[in-house]
C-alpha atoms as a PDB file:
ATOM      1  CA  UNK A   1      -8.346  17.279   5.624  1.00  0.00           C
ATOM      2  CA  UNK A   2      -5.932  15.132   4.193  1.00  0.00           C
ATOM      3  CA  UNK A   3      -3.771  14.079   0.860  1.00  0.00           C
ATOM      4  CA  UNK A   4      -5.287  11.822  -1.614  1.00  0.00           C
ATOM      5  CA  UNK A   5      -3.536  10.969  -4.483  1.00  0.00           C
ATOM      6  CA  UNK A   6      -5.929   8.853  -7.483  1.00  0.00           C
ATOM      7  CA  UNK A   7      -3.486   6.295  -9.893  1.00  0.00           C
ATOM      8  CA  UNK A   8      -6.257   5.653 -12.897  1.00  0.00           C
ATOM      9  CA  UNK A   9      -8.382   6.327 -15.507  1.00  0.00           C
ATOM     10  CA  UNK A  10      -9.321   9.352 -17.655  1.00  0.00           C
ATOM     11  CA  UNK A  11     -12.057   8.880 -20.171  1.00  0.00           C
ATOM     12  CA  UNK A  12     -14.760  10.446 -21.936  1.00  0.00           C
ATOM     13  CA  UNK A  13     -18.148   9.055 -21.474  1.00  0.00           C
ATOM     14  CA  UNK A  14     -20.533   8.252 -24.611  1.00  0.00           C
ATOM     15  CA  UNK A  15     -24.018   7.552 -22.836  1.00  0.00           C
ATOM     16  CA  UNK A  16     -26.198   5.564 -24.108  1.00  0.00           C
ATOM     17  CA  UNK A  17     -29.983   5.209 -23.330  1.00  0.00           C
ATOM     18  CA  UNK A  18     -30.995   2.237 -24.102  1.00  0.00           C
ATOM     19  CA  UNK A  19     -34.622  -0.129 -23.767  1.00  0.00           C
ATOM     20  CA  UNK A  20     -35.026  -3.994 -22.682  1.00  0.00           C
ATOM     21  CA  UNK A  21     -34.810  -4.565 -26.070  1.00  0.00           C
ATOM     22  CA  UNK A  22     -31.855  -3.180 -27.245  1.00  0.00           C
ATOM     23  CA  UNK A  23     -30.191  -4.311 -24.449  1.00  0.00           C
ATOM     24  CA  UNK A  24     -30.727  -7.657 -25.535  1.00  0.00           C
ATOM     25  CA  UNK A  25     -29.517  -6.950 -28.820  1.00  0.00           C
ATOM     26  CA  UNK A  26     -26.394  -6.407 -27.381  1.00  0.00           C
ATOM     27  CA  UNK A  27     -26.307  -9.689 -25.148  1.00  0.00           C
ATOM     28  CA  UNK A  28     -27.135 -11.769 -28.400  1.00  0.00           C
ATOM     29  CA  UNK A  29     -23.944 -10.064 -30.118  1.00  0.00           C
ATOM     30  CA  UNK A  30     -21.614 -10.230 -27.889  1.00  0.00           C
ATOM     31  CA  UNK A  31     -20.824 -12.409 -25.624  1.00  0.00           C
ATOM     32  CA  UNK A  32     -18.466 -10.029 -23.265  1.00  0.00           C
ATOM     33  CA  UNK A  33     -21.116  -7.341 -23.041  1.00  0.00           C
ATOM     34  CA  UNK A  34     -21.314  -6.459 -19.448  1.00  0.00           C
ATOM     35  CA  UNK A  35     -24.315  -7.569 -17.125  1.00  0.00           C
ATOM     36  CA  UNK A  36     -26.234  -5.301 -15.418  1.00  0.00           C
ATOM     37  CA  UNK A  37     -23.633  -2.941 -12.807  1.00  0.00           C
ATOM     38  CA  UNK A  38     -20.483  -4.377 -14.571  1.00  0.00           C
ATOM     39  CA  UNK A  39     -18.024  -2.683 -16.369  1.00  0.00           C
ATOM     40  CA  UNK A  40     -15.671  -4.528 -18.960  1.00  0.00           C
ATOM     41  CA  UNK A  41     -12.649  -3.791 -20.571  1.00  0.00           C
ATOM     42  CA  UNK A  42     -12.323  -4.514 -24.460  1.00  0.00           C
ATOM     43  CA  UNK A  43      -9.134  -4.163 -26.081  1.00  0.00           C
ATOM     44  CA  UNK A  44     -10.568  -4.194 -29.669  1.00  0.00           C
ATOM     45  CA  UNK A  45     -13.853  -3.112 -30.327  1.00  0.00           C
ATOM     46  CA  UNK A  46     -15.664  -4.611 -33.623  1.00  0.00           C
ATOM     47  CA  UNK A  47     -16.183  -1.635 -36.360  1.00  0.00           C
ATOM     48  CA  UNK A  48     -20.019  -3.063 -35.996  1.00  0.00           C
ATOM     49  CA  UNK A  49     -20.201  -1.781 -32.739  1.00  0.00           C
ATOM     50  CA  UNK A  50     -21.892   1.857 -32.790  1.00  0.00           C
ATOM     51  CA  UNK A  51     -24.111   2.111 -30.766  1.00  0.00           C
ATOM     52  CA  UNK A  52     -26.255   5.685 -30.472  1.00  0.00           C
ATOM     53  CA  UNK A  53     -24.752   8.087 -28.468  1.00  0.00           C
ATOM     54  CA  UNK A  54     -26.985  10.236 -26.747  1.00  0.00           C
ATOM     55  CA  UNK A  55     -24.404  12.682 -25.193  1.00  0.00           C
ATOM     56  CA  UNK A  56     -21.033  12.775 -23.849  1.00  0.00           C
ATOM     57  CA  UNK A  57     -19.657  13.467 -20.176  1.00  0.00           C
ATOM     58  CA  UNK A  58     -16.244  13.088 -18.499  1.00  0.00           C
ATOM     59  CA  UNK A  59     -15.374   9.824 -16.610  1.00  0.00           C
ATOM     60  CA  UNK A  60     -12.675   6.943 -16.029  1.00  0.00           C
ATOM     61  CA  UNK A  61     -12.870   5.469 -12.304  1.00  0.00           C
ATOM     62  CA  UNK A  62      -9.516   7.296 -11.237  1.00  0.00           C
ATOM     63  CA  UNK A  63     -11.087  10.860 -12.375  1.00  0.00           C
ATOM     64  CA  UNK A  64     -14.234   9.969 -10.686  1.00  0.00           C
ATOM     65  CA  UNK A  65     -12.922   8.932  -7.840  1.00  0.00           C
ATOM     66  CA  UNK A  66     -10.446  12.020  -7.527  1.00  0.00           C
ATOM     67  CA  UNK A  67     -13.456  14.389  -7.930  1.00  0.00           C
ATOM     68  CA  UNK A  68     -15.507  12.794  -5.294  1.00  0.00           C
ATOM     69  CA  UNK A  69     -11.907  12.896  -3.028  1.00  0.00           C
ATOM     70  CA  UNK A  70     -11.874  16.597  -3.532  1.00  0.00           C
ATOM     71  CA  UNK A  71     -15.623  17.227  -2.807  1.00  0.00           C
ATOM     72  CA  UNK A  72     -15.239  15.161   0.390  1.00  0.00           C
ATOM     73  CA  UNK A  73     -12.549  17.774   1.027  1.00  0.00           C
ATOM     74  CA  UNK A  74      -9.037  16.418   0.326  1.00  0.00           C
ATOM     75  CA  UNK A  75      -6.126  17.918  -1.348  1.00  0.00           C
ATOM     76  CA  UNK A  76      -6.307  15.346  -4.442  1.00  0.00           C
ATOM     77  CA  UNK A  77      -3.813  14.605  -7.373  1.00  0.00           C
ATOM     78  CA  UNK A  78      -4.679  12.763  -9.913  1.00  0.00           C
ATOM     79  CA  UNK A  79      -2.145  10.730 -11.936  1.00  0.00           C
ATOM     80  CA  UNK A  80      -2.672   9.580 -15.307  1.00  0.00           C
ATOM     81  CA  UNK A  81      -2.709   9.991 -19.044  1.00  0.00           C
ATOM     82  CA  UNK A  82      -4.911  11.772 -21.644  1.00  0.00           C
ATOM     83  CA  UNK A  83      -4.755  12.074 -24.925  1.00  0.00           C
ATOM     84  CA  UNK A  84      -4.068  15.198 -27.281  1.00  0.00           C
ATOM     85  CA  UNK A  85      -7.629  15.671 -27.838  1.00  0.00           C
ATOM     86  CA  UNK A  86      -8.015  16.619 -23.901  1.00  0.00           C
ATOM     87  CA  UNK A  87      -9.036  20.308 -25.201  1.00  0.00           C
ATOM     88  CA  UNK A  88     -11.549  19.080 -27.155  1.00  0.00           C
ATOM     89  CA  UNK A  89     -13.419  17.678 -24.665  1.00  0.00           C
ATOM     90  CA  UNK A  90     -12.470  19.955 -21.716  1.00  0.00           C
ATOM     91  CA  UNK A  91     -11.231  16.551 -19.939  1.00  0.00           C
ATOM     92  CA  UNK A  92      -8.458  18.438 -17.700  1.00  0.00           C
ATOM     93  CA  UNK A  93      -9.908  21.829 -17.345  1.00  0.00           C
ATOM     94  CA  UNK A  94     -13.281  20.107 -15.646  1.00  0.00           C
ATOM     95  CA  UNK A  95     -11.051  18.023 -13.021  1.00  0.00           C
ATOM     96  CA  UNK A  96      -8.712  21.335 -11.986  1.00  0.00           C
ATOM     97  CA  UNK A  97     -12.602  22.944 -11.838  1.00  0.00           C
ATOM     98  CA  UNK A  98     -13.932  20.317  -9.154  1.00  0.00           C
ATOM     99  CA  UNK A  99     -10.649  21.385  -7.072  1.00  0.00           C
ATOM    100  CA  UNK A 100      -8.131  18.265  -8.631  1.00  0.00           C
ATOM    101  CA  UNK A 101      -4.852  19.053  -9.018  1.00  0.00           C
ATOM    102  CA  UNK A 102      -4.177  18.099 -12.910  1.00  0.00           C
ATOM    103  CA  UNK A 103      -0.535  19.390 -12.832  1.00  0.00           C
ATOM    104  CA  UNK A 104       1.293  15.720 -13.381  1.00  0.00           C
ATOM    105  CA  UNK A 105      -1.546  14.447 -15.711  1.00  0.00           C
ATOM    106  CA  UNK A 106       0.423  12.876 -18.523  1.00  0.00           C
ATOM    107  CA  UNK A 107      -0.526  13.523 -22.839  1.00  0.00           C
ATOM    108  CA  UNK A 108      -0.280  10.278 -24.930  1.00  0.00           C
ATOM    109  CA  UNK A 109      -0.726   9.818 -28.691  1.00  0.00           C
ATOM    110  CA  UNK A 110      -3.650   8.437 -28.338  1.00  0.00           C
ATOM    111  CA  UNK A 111      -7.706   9.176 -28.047  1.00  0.00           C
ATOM    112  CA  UNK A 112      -8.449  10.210 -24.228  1.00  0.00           C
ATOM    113  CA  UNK A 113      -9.929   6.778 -22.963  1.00  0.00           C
ATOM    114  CA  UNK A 114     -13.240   6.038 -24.446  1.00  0.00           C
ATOM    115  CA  UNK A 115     -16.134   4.565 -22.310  1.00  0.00           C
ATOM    116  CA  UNK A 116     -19.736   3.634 -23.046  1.00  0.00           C
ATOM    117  CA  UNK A 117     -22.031   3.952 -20.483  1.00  0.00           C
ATOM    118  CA  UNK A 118     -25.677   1.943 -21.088  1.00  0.00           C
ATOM    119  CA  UNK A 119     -28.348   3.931 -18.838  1.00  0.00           C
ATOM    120  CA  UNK A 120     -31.223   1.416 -18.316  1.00  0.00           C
ATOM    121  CA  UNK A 121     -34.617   2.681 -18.010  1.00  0.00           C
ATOM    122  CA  UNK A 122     -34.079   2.049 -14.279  1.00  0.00           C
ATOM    123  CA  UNK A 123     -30.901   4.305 -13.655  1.00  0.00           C
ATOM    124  CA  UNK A 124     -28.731   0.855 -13.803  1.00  0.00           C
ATOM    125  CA  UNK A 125     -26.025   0.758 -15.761  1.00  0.00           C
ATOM    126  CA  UNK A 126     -23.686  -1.083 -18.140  1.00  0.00           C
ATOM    127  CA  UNK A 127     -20.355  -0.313 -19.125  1.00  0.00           C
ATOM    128  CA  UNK A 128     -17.303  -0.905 -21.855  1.00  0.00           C
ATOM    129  CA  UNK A 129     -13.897   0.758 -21.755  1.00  0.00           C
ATOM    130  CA  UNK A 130     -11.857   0.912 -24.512  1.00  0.00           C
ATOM    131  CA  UNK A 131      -8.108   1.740 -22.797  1.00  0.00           C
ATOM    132  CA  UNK A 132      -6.985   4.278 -25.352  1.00  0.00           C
ATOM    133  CA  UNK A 133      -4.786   6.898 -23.258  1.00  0.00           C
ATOM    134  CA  UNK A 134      -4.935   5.058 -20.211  1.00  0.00           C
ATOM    135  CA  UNK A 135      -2.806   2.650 -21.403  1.00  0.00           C
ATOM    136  CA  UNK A 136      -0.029   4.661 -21.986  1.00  0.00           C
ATOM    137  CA  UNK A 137       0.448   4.317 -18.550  1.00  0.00           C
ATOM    138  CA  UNK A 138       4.088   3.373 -17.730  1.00  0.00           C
ATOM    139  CA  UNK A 139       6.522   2.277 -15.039  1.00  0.00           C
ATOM    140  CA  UNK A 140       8.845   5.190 -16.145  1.00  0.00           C
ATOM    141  CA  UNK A 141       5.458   7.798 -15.423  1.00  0.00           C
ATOM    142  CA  UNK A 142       4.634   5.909 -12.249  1.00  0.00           C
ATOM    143  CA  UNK A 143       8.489   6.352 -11.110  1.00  0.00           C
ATOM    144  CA  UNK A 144       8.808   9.764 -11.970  1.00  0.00           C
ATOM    145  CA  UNK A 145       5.685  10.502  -9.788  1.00  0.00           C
ATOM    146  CA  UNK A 146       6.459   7.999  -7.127  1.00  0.00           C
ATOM    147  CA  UNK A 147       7.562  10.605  -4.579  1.00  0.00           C
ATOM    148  CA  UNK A 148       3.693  12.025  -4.668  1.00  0.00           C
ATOM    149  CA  UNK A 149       1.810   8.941  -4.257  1.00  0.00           C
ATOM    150  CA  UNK A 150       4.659   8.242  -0.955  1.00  0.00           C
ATOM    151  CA  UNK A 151       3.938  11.477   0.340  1.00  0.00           C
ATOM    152  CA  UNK A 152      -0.101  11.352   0.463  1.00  0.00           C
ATOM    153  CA  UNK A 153      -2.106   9.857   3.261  1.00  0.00           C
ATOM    154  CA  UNK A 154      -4.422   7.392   0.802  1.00  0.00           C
ATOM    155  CA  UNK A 155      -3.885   6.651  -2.387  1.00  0.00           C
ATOM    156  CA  UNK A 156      -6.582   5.211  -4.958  1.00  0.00           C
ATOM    157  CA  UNK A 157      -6.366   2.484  -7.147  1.00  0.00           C
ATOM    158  CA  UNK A 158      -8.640   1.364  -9.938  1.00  0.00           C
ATOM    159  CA  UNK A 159      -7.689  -1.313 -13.187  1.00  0.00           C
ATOM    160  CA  UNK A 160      -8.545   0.322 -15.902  1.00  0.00           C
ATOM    161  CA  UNK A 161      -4.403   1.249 -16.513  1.00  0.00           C
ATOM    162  CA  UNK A 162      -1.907  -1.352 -16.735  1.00  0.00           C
ATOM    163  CA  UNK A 163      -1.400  -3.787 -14.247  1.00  0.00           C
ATOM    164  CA  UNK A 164       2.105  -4.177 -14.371  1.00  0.00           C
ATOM    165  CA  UNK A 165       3.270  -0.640 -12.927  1.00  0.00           C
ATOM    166  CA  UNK A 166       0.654  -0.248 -10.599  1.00  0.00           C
ATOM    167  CA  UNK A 167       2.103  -3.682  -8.898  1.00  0.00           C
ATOM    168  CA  UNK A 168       5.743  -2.521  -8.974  1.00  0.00           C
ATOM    169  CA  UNK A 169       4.734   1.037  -7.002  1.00  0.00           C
ATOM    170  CA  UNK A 170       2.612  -1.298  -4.633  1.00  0.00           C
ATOM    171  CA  UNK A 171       5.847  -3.052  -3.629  1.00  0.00           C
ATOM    172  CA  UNK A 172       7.903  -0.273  -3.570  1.00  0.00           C
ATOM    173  CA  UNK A 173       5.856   0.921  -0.827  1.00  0.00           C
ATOM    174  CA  UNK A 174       6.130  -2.654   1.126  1.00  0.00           C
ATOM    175  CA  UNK A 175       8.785  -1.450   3.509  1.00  0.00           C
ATOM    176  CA  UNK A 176       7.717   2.651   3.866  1.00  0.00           C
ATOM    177  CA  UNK A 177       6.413   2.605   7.465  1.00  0.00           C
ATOM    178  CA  UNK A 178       4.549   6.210   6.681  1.00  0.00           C
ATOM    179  CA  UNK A 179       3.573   5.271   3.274  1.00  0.00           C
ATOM    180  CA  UNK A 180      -0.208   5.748   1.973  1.00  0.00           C
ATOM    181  CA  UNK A 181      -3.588   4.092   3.044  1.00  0.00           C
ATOM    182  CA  UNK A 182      -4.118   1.887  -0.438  1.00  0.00           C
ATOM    183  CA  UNK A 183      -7.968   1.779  -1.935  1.00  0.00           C
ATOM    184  CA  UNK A 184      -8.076  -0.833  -4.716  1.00  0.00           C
ATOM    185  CA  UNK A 185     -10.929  -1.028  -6.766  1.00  0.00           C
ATOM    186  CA  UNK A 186     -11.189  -3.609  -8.293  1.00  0.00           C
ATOM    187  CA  UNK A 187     -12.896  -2.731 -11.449  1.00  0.00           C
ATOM    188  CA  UNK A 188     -12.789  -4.162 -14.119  1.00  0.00           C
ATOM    189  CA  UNK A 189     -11.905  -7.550 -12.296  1.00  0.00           C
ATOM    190  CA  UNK A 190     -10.178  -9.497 -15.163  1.00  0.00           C
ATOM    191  CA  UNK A 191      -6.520  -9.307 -14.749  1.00  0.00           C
ATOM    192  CA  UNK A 192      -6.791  -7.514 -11.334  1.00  0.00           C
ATOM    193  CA  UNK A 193      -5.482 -10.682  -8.953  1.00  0.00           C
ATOM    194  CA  UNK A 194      -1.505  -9.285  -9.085  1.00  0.00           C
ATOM    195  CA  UNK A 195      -2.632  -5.925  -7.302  1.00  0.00           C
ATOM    196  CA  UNK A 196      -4.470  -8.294  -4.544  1.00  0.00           C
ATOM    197  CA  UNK A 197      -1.437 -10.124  -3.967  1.00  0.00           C
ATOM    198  CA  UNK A 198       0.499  -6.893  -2.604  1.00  0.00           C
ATOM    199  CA  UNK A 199       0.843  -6.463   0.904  1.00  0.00           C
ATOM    200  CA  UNK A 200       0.408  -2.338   0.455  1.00  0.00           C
ATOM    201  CA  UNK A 201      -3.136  -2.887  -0.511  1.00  0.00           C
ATOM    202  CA  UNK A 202      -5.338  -1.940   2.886  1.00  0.00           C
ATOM    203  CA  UNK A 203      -9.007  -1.663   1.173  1.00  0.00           C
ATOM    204  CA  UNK A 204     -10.583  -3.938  -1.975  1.00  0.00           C
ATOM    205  CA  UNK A 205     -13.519  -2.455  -2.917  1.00  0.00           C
ATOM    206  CA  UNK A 206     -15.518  -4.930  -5.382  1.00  0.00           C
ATOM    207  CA  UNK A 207     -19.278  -5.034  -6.183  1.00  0.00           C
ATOM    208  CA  UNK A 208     -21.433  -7.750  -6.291  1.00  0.00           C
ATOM    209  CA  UNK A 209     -20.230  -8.650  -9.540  1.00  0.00           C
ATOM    210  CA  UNK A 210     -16.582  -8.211  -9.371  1.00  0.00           C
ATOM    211  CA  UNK A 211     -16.959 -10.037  -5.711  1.00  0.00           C
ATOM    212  CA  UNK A 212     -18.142 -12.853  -7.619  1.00  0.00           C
ATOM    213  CA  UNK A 213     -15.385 -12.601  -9.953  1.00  0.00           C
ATOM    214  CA  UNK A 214     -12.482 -12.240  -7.066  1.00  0.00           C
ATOM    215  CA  UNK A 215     -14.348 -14.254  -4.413  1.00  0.00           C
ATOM    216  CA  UNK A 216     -11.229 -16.748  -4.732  1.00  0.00           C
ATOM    217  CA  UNK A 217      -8.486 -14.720  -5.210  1.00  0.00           C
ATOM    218  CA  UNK A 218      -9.758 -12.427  -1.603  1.00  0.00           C
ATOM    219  CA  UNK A 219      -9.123 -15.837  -0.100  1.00  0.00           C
ATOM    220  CA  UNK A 220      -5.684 -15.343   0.579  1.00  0.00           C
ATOM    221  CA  UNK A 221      -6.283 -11.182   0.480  1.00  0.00           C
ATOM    222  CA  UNK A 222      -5.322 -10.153   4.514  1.00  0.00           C
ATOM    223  CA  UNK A 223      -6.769  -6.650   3.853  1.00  0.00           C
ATOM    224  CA  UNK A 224     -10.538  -4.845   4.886  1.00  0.00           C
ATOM    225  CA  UNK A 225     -13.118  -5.777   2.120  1.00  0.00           C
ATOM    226  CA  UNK A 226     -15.783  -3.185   1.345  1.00  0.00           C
ATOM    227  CA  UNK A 227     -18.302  -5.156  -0.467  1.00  0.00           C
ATOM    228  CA  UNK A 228     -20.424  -2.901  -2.348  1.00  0.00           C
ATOM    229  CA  UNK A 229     -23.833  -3.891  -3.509  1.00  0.00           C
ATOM    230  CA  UNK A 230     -25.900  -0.884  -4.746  1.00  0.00           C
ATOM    231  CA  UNK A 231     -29.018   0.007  -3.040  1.00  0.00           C
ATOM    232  CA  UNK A 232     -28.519  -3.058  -1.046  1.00  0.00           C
ATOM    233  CA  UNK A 233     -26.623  -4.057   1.902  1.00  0.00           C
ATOM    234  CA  UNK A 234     -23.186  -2.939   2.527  1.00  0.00           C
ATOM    235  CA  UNK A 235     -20.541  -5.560   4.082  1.00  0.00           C
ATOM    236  CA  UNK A 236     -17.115  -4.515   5.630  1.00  0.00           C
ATOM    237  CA  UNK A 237     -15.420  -7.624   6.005  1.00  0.00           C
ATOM    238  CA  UNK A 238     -12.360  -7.376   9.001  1.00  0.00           C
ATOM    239  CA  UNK A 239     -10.318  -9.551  10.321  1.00  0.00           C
ATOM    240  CA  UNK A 240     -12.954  -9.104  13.317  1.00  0.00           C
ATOM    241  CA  UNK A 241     -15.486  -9.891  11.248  1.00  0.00           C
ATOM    242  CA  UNK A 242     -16.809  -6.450  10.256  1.00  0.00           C
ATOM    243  CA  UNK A 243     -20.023  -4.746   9.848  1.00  0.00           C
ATOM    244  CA  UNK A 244     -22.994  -3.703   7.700  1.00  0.00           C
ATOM    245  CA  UNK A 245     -24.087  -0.309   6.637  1.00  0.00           C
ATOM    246  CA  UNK A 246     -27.542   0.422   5.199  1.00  0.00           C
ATOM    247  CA  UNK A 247     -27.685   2.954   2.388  1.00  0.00           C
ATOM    248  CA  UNK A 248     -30.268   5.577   2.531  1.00  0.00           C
ATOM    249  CA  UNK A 249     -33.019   5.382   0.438  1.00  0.00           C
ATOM    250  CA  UNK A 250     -33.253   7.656  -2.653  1.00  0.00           C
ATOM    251  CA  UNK A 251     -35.223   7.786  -5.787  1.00  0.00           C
ATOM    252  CA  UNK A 252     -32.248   7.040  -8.270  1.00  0.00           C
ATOM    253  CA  UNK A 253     -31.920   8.792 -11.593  1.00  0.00           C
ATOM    254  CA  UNK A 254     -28.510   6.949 -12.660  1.00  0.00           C
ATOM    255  CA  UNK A 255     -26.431   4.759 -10.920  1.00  0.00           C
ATOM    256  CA  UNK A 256     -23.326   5.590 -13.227  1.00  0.00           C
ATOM    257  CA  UNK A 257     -20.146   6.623 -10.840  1.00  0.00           C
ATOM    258  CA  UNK A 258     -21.687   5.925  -7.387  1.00  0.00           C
ATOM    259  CA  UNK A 259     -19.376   3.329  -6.515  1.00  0.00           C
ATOM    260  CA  UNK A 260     -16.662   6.233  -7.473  1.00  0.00           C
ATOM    261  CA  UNK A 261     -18.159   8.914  -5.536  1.00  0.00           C
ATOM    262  CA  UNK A 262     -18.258   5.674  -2.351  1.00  0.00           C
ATOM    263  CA  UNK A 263     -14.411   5.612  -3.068  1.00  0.00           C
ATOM    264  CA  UNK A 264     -13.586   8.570  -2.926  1.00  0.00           C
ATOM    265  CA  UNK A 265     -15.445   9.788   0.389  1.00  0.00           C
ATOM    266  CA  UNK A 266     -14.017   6.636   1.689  1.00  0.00           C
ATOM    267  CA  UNK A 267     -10.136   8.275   1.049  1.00  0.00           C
ATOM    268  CA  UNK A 268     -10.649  11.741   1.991  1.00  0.00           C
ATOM    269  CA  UNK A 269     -12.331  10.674   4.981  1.00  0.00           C
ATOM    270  CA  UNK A 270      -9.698   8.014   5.894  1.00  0.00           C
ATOM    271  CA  UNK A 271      -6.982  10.776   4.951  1.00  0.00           C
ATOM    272  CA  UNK A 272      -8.487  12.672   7.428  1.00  0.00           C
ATOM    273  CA  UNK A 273      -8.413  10.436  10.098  1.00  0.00           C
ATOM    274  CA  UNK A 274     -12.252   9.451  10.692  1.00  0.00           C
ATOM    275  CA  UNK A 275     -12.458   5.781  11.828  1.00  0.00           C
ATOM    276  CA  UNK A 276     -13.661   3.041   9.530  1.00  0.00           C
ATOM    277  CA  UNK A 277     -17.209   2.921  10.593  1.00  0.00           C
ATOM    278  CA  UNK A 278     -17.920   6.602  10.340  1.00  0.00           C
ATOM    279  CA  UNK A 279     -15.830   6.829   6.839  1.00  0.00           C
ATOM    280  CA  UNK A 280     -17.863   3.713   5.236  1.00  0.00           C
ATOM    281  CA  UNK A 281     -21.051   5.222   6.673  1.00  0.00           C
ATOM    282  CA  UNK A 282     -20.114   8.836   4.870  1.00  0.00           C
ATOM    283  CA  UNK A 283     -19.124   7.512   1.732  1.00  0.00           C
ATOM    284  CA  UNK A 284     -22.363   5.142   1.025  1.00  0.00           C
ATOM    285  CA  UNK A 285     -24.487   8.383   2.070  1.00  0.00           C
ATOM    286  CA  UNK A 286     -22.179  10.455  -0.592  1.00  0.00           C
ATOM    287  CA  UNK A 287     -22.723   7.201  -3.247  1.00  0.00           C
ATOM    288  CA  UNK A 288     -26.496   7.132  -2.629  1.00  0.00           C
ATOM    289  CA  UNK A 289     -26.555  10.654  -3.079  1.00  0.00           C
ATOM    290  CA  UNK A 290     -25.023  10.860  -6.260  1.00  0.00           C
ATOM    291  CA  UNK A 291     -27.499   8.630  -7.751  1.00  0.00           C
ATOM    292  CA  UNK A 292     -30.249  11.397  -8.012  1.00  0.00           C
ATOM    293  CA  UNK A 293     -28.871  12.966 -10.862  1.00  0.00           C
ATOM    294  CA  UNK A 294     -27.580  12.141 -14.409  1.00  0.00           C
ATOM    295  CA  UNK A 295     -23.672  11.416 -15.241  1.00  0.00           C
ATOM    296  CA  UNK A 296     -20.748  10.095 -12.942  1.00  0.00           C
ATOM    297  CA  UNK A 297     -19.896  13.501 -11.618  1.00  0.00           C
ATOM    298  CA  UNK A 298     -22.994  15.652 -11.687  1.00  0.00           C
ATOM    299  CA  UNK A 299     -24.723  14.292  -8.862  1.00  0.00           C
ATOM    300  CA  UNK A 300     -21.375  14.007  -6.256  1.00  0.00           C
ATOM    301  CA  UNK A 301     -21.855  16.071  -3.456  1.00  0.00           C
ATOM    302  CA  UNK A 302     -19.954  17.947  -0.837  1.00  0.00           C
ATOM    303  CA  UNK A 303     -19.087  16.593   2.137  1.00  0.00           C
ATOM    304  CA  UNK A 304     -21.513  19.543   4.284  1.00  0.00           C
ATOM    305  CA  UNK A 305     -23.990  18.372   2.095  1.00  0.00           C
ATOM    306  CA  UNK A 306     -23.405  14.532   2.874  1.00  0.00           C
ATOM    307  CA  UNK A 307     -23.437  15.268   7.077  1.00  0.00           C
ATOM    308  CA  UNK A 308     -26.870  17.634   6.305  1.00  0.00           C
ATOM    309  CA  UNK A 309     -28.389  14.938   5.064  1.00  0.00           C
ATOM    310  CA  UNK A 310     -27.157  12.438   7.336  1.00  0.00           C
ATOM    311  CA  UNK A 311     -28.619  14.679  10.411  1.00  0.00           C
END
């Protein structure tokens, strides 16, 4: 079925249910809190900011993404750091139960990456990342696992770790004629234009938002564009123009992780050697799937399931 090897995030989730009006709140207070289906990166938090937790999951866009890989059906690695307080919140133990291999998952002193995740009323959501472990991330981790990520069939790429390494892997893997099929998401979008600029990156997978935000930069980006938008629409942009893909319609519970879970299928189904139409077209199903129930990973479902309900 394919190797897929995930380069991110680890975090633990703290969701948050909130109403119109807190919401607003928020907006008045702070002027980088995210817009509806955009997820921002804050290096400092304010000790003002605490907001009610209602409960806590596992997440980070490289975990998520991994998980969905492995449900699709692909051998999947994920690389990365936690913190020592992994146990406490069962962080690796819950990816090497969705069938990840956690084996070269890195330990940093410092908290496992905190995210909060605003749940509208409608299933949208908002998010903040705080890096924590994730930015322990180093060139001297991504070297010493360098041989994995050259060895796998796709390889996925978020930006919620440090830029910097992630770039200098990217051209290390310029002139490796059997290296990788390279997924960047571009999420969060500040900061992400030096991973565009690599030639190894085949796929940029932005939002609406974070299309917005890159619209610019893809100018000059030579690659396939998969422009997500939601329940709306979905563009492929080629160099021969491309296609659309409807999503299916479903009765959304949360929208938290679906772009993720659209990632993810979109690797393992690459790795496997599916064409670009019929991978897009697997993954939105899998995304639109995952929608119907609460938390990035609860709702991701397996690829048998995703062709059942396809037909």
């Amino acid at each position: 079925m394919g190797d897929v090897v995930s380069l991110g995030s680890v975090n633990v989730d703290r969701v948050c249910h909130v109403s119109a009006d807190e919401l607003a709140t928020f907006e008045a207070r702070y002027d980088w809190f995210p817009e509806r289906g955009e997820t921002v990166r804050v290096a400092d938090l304010p000790d003002e900011f605490d907001p009610e937790v209602d409960e806590r999951r596992h997440g980070g866009k490289g975990a998520n993404q991994a998980v969905a890989a492995a449900r699709a059906g692909a051998t999947t690695t994920m690389l990365g750091k936690v913190g020592r307080d992994h146990g406490r919140y069962d962080v690796v133990s819950a990816l090497a139960r969705a069938g990840v291999d956690t084996d070269a998952l890195g330990t940093a002193d410092a908290p496992t990456g905190p995210a909060y995740v605003f749940v509208e009323e409608s299933g949208d959501n908002r998010i903040v990342v705080h890096p924590g472990a994730n930015a322990a991330v180093d060139e001297a981790y991504v070297r010493a696992h360098a041989d994995a990520v050259a060895e796998a069939d796709c390889l996925l790429l978020q930006n919620e770790i440090p830029v910097a390494p992630v770039a200098t892997l990217l051209d290390s893997l310029d002139d490796d004629p059997d290296r990788p099929t390279v997924i960047l998401d571009p999420a969060p979008p500040d900061g992400v234009d030096p991973l565009l600029t690599r030639e190894a990156v085949d796929h940029c997978t932005p939002n609406e938002h974070e299309y917005a935000a890159i619209e610019s930069s893809l100018a000059d980006y030579e690659g396939i564009v998969v422009r997500k938008q939601g329940g709306d629409t979905l563009y492929v942009d080629t160099a021969d123009d491309g296609f659309a893909v409807e999503p299916p319609a479903v009765d959304p519970v949360d929208t938290t992780g679906a772009g993720d879970v659209l990632n993810g299928f979109l690797a393992a189904r690459l790795a496997a050697g599916a064409s670009l139409r019929d991978a897009v077209e697997t993954a939105v199903t899998a995304g639109s799937m995952a929608t119907r129930e609460a938390g990035a990973r609860s709702g991701v479902p397996t690829l048998d399931a995703v062709r059942a309900f396809r037909g």
